[in-house]
Each structure stands twice: as C-alpha cells, then as structure tokens.
Protein backbone atom coordinates (compact mmCIF):
# COMPACT_ATOMS: atom_id res chain seq x y z
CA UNK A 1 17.09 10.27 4.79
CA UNK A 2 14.22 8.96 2.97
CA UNK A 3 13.45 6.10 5.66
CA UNK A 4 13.33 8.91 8.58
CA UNK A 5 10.76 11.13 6.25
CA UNK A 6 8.83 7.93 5.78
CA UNK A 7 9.25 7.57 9.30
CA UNK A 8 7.74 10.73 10.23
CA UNK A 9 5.08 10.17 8.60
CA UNK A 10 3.92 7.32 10.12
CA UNK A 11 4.84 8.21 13.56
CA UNK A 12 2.48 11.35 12.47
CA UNK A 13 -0.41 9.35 11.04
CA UNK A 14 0.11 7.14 14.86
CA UNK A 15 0.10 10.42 16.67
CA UNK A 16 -3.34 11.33 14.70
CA UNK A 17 -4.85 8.10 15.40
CA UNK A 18 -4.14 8.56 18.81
CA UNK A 19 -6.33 11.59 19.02
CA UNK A 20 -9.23 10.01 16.95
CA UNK A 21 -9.34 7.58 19.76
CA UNK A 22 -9.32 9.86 22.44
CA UNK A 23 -12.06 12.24 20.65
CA UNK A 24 -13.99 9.11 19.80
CA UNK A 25 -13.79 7.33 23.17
CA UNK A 26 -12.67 4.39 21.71
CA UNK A 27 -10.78 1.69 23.62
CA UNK A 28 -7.15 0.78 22.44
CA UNK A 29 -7.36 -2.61 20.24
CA UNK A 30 -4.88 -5.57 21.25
CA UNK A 31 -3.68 -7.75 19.03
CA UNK A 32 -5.75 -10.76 18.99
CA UNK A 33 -4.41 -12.53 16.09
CA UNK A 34 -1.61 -12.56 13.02
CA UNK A 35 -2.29 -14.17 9.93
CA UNK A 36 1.38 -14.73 8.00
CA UNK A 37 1.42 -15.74 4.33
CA UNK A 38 3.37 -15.40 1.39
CA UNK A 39 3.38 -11.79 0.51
CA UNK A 40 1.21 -10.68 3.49
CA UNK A 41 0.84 -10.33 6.98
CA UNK A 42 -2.77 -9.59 8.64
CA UNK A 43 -3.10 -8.27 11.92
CA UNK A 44 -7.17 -8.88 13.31
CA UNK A 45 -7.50 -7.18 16.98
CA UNK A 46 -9.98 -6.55 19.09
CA UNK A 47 -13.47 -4.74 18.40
CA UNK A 48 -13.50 -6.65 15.34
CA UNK A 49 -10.97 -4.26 13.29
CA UNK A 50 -8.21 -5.47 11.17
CA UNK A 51 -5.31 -4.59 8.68
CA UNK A 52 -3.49 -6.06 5.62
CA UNK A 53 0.40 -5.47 4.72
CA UNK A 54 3.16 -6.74 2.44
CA UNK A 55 5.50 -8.63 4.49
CA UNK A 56 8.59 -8.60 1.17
CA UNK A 57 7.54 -12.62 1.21
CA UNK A 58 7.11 -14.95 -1.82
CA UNK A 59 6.85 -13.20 -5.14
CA UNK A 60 7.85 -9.78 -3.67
CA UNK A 61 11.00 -11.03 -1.83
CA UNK A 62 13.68 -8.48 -2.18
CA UNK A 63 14.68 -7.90 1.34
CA UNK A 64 16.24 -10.79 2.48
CA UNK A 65 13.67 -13.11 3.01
CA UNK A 66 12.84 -15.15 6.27
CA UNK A 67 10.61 -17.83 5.89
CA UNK A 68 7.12 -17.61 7.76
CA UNK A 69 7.54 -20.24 10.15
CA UNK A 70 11.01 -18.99 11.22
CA UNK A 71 9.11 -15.77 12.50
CA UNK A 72 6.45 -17.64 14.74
CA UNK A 73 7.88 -17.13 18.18
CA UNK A 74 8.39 -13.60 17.59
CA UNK A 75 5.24 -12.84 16.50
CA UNK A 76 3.65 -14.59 19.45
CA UNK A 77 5.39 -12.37 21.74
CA UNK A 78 2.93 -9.07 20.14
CA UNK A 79 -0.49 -11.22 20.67
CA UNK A 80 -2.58 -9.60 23.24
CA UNK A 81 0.34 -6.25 22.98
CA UNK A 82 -1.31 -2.77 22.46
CA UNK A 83 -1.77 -1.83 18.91
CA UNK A 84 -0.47 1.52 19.56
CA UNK A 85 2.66 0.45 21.01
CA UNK A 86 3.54 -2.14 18.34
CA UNK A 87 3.57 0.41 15.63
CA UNK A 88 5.34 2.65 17.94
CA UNK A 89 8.42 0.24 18.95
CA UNK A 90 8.13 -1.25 15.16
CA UNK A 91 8.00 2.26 13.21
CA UNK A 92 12.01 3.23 13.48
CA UNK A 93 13.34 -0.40 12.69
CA UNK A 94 15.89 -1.28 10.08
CA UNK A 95 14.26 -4.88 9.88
CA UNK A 96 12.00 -5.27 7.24
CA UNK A 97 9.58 -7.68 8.73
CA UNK A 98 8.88 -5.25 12.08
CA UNK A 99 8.43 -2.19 9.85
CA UNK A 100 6.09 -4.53 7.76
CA UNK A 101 4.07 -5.41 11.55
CA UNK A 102 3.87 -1.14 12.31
CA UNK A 103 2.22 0.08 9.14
CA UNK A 104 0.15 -3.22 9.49
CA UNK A 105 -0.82 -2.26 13.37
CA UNK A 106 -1.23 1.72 11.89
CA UNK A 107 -3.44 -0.35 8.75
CA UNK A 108 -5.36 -1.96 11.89
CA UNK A 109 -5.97 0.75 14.14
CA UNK A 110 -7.47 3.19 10.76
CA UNK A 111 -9.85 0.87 10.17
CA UNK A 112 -12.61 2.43 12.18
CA UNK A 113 -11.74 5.65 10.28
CA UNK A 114 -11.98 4.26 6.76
CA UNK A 115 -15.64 4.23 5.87
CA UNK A 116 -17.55 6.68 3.49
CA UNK A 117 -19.10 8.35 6.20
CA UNK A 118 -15.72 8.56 7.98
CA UNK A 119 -13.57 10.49 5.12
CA UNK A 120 -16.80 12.72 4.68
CA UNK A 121 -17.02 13.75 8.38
CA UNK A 122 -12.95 14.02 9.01
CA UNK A 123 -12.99 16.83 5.41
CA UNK A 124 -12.06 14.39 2.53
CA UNK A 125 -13.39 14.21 -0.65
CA UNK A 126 -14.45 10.63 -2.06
CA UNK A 127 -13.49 11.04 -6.05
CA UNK A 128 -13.03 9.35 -8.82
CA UNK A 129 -10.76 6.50 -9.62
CA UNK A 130 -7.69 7.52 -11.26
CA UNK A 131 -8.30 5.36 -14.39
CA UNK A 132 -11.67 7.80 -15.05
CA UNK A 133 -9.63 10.86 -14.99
CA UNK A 134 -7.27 9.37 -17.79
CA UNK A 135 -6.77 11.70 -20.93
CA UNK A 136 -5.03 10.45 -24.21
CA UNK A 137 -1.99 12.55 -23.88
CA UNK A 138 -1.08 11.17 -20.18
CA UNK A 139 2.06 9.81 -19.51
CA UNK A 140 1.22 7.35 -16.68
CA UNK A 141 4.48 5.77 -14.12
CA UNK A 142 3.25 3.07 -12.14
CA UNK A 143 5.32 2.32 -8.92
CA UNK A 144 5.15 -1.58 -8.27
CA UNK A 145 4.40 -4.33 -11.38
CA UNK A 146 0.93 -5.72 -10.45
CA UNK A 147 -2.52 -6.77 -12.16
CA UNK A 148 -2.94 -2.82 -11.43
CA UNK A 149 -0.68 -1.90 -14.54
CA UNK A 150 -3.02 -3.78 -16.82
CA UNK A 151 -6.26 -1.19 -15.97
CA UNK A 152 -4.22 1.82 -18.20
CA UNK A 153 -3.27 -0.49 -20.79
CA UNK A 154 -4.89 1.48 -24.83
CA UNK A 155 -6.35 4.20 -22.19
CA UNK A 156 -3.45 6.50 -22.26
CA UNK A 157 -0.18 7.69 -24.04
CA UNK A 158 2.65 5.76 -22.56
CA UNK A 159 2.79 3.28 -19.45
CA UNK A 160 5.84 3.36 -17.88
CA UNK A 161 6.75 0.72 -14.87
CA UNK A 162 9.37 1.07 -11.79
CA UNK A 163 10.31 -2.05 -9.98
CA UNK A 164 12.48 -3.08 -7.77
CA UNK A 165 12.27 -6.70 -8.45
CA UNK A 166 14.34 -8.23 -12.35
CA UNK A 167 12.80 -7.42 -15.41
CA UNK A 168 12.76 -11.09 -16.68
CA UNK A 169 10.17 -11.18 -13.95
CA UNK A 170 7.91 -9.33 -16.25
CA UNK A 171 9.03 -9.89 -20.14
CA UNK A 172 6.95 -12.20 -22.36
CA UNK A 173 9.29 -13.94 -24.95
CA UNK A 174 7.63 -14.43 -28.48
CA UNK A 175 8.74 -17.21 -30.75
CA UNK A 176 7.86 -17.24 -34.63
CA UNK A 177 10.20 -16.59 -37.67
CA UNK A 178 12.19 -14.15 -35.06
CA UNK A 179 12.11 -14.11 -31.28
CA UNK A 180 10.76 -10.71 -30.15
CA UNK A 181 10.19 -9.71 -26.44
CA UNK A 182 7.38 -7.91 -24.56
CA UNK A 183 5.67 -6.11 -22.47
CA UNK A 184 5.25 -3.72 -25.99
CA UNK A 185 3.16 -1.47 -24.36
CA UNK A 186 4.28 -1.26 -21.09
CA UNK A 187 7.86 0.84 -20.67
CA UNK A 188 9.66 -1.35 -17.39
CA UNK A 189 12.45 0.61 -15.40
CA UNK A 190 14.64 -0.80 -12.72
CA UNK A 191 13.95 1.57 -9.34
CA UNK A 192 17.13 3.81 -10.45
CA UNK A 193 15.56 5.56 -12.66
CA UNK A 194 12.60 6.28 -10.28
CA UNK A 195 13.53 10.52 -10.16
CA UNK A 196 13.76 10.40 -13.81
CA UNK A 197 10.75 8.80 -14.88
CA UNK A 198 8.43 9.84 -12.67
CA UNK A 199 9.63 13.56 -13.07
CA UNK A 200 8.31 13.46 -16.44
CA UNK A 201 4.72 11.84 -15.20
CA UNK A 202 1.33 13.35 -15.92
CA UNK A 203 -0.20 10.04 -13.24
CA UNK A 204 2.11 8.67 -10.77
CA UNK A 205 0.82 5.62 -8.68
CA UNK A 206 3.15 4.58 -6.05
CA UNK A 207 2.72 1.21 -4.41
CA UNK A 208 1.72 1.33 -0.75
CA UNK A 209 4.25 -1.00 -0.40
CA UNK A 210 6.34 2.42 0.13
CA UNK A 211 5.56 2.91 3.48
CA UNK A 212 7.00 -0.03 4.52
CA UNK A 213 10.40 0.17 3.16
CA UNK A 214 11.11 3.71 3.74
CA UNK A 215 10.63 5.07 0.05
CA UNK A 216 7.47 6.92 0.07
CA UNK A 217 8.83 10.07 0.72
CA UNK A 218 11.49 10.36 -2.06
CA UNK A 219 8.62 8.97 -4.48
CA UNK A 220 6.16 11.52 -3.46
CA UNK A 221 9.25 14.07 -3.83
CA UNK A 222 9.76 12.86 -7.53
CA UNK A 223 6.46 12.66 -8.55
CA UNK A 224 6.16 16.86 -7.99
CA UNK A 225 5.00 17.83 -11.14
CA UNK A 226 2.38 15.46 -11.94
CA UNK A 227 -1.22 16.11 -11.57
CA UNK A 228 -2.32 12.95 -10.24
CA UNK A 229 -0.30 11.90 -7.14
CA UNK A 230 -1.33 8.40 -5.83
CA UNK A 231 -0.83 5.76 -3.95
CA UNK A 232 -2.53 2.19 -4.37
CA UNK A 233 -2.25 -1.53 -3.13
CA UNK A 234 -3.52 -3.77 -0.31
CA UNK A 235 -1.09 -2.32 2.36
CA UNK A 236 -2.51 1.29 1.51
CA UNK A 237 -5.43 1.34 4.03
CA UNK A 238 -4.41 3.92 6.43
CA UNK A 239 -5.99 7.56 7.42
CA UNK A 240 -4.81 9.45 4.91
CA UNK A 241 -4.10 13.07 6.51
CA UNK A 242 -0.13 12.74 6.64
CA UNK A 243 -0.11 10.80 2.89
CA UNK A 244 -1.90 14.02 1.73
CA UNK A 245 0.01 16.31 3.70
CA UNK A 246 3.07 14.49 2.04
CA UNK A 247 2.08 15.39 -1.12
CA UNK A 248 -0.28 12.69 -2.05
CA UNK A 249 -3.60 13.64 -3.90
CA UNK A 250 -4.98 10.76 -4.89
CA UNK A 251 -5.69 7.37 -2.17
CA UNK A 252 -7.16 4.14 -3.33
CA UNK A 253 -7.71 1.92 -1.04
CA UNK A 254 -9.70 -1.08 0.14
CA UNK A 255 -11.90 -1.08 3.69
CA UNK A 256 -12.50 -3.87 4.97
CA UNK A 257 -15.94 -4.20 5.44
CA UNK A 258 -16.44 -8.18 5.90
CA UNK A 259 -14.14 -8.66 8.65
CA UNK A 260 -15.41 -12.48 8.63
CA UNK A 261 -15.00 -13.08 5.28
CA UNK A 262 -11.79 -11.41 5.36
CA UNK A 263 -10.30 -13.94 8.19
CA UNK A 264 -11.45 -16.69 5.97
CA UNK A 265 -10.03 -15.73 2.94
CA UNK A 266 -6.99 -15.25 5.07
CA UNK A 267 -6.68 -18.49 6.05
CA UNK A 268 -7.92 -20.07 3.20
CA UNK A 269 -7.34 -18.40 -0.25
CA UNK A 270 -3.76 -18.39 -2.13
CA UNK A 271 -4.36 -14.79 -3.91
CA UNK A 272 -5.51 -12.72 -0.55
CA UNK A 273 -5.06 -9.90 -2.87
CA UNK A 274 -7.56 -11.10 -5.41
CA UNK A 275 -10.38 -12.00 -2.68
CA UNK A 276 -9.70 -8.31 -0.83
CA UNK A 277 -10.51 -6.61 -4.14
CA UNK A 278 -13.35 -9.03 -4.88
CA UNK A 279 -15.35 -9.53 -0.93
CA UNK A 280 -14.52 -5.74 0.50
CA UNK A 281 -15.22 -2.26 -0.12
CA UNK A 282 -13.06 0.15 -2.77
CA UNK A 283 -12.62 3.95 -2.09
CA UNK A 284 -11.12 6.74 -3.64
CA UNK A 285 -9.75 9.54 -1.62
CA UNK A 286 -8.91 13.01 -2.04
CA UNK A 287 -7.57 16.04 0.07
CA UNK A 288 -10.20 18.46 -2.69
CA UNK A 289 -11.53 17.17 -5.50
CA UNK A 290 -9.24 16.33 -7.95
C-alpha cells in the first residue's frame, strides 16, 4: 500500500512537470550522462540540468546491494532515453536501483523549477530552516541517521532517531572504570517503531531517501500531529507541489546551481554529499509560511 501512495505521488509530481514544460516551452532533456557511486547515482542531461539520488549503495546498503560496475550495461541502455519516460517506466518497479534512476530523472527534470525566483512565481513560500523554528520543549524524530541529526543536538527537548540500518552502526562505546554506551543524547529506534515515535513528534524530518523506497507516504501519515512536517537530504530536490499536497510542510533542499562544479565533484570527491552542501545553493520551502 504504502509503495503505490508513494507511487502516486511521483507519477503526480511527473504529470506536473510535464505541464511546466509544456507552459514553459521547454524541450524534453535526454539523458546525457550517469554518474554511479557509492551511495549515489547522478543523472546530468541535456540543457545543462541535473539530479542527485541515493542508489541504497555503500554505507546505506539495505536493499540487497549490487555492486556499481555490475549495473553498467543497463544503465547504458537509458543514455540519450527521454527523461520523462525513464521516470515513467522506472516509477512502478519493485527493483530498488530503477526506482532509485525515476526519482533521480523526476530530481533532473525539477531542476529548472528549483530556483528562488521559481518557488516565488509557482506560490511557495521560501522560510526558515527548521533548526530556527526550534523551541525548548520540542520533541524532534529524525527519519534517516546522518551529519543532519547533529544540527538539533542542546537545541531542543529530546532527539529521537529512526533507521533502518543496525544500531551498532551508530553507538559510541566508552571505556573507563565501567564501559558505558552512547549516543546519550540522541534516542535511536529501529524503523518499527516509526508510527509510534513519530506520533508523539513536535518536528518530524523524514529522509528523502523515502521516495525511493516506497515509505514516504506512511511517514508523512505518522507524522500527523506534528507541527513541522519535513523532508531533507540530497535526493530531496524535486518540485514540491505533491510532497506538500501529501502532507509535507516543510522542504529543504539543495539546487544545484554549479552544474560544473557539481560534475566534478561527482567524479572526483568521496563525500558527494559534503561538496553538494558546501559548492550549491540551500532552500527552504513552504506551502504558507510556517
């Protein structure tokens, strides 16, 4: 159930682009060129716009990994394929690394629709980020473990964590008189307890990563009753009409602004993730202001 809603969604947010081309008199993009790495895939077509995604590789690898170079031949087959009809065919799979490839293409084709002046002219509100509408007495669920966990750390009342990778992953083991364990200040869950922790949420932040296996909508769904409803993380650039129609009320999310410097640090940089937030453009998103 929750893979067709996410489903829908896309296929929604596809439909929507489709229009914004047609409006904007924009020519279809082709795929001119995939980047794969550990942990991402980037999709570059042509006039110059591009896309990121998590790909369930290296340190995120909890769908049955393949290894990169196993997936060359088929990826060769969508260079020079309409962007449109690679989401499209890729949307409504059951393999991970083809649903990974649609909300990439969908990531691709929103770029042109991602700037400031974009959002203003298409009705959203830019905002705040989430971490500046923090009070004392918020109970903040993160979605995902990542280096985005560490920007709530003394700034609220309890940090709680959902993941769907071990929670060894993420314990520190201290060694004195006793041995003690940590996180202390971070609360880690396994992602069974998703509808019960992030029912009692004041901030929910759910990884983009969502969209790609099929768990965005029950996420959205359990994070009803908090007042910030978010979604964050490299694979998160995508118009964000159906996200807020969802539910969503909060989108953070990085445009690519240095499409150059973006193929390079593709190629050449080990943390892509790092070099996005640190060469390209943040925004903050919402359907009112929040």
């Amino acid at each position: 159930m929750g893979m067709n809603s996410t489903n829908k969604i896309l296929s929604n947010t596809l439909d929507i682009l489709d229009d914004l081309y047609q409006e904007n008199k924009i020519e279809k993009p082709r795929i001119k060129k995939v980047i794969l790495k550990q942990e991402w895939n980037v999709i570059f077509g042509t006039n110059n716009f591009c896309g990121m995604v998590i790909n369930f590789t290296g340190i995120h690898a909890v769908h049955d990994e393949q290894k990169l170079r196993d997936r060359t031949d088929s990826i060769k087959k969508i260079v020079g394929k309409n962007l449109f009809d690679t989401a499209s065919e890729y949307i409504h799979s059951k393999d991970i690394q083809e649903r990974s490839l649609a909300v990439g293409s969908i990531s691709c084709l929103s770029h042109p629709f991602l700037s400031h002046a974009q959002i203003k002219k298409r009705g959203f509100n830019t905002c705040k980020d989430v971490m500046d509408m923090l009070k004392p007495t918020d109970t903040v669920t993160i979605v995902g473990y990542g280096g985005f966990v560490r920007k709530f750390l003394g700034k609220c009342k309890e940090i709680h964590v959902t993941e769907m990778r071990p929670k060894e992953r993420f314990e520190s083991i201290i060694i004195g008189e006793d041995v003690d364990f940590g996180p202390k200040e971070i609360h880690i869950h396994t992602e069974k307890e998703n509808k019960k922790v992030l029912l009692k949420s004041d901030i929910v932040m759910i990884t983009a990563s969502a969209l790609v296996n099929g768990t965005f909508d029950k996420l959205i769904g359990y994070s009803k009753n908090a007042r910030i409803r978010g979604l964050y993380g490299p694979s998160g650039a995508v118009i964000s009409d159906m996200l807020f129609e969802a539910g969503l009320n909060h989108h953070r999310f990085y445009e690519i602004t240095n499409v150059k410097r973006f193929e390079y640090d593709s190629i050449n940089d080990n943390s892509l993730e790092t070099a996005l937030k640190e060469n390209q453009t943040p925004h903050c998103v919402s359907p009112r202001l929040i």
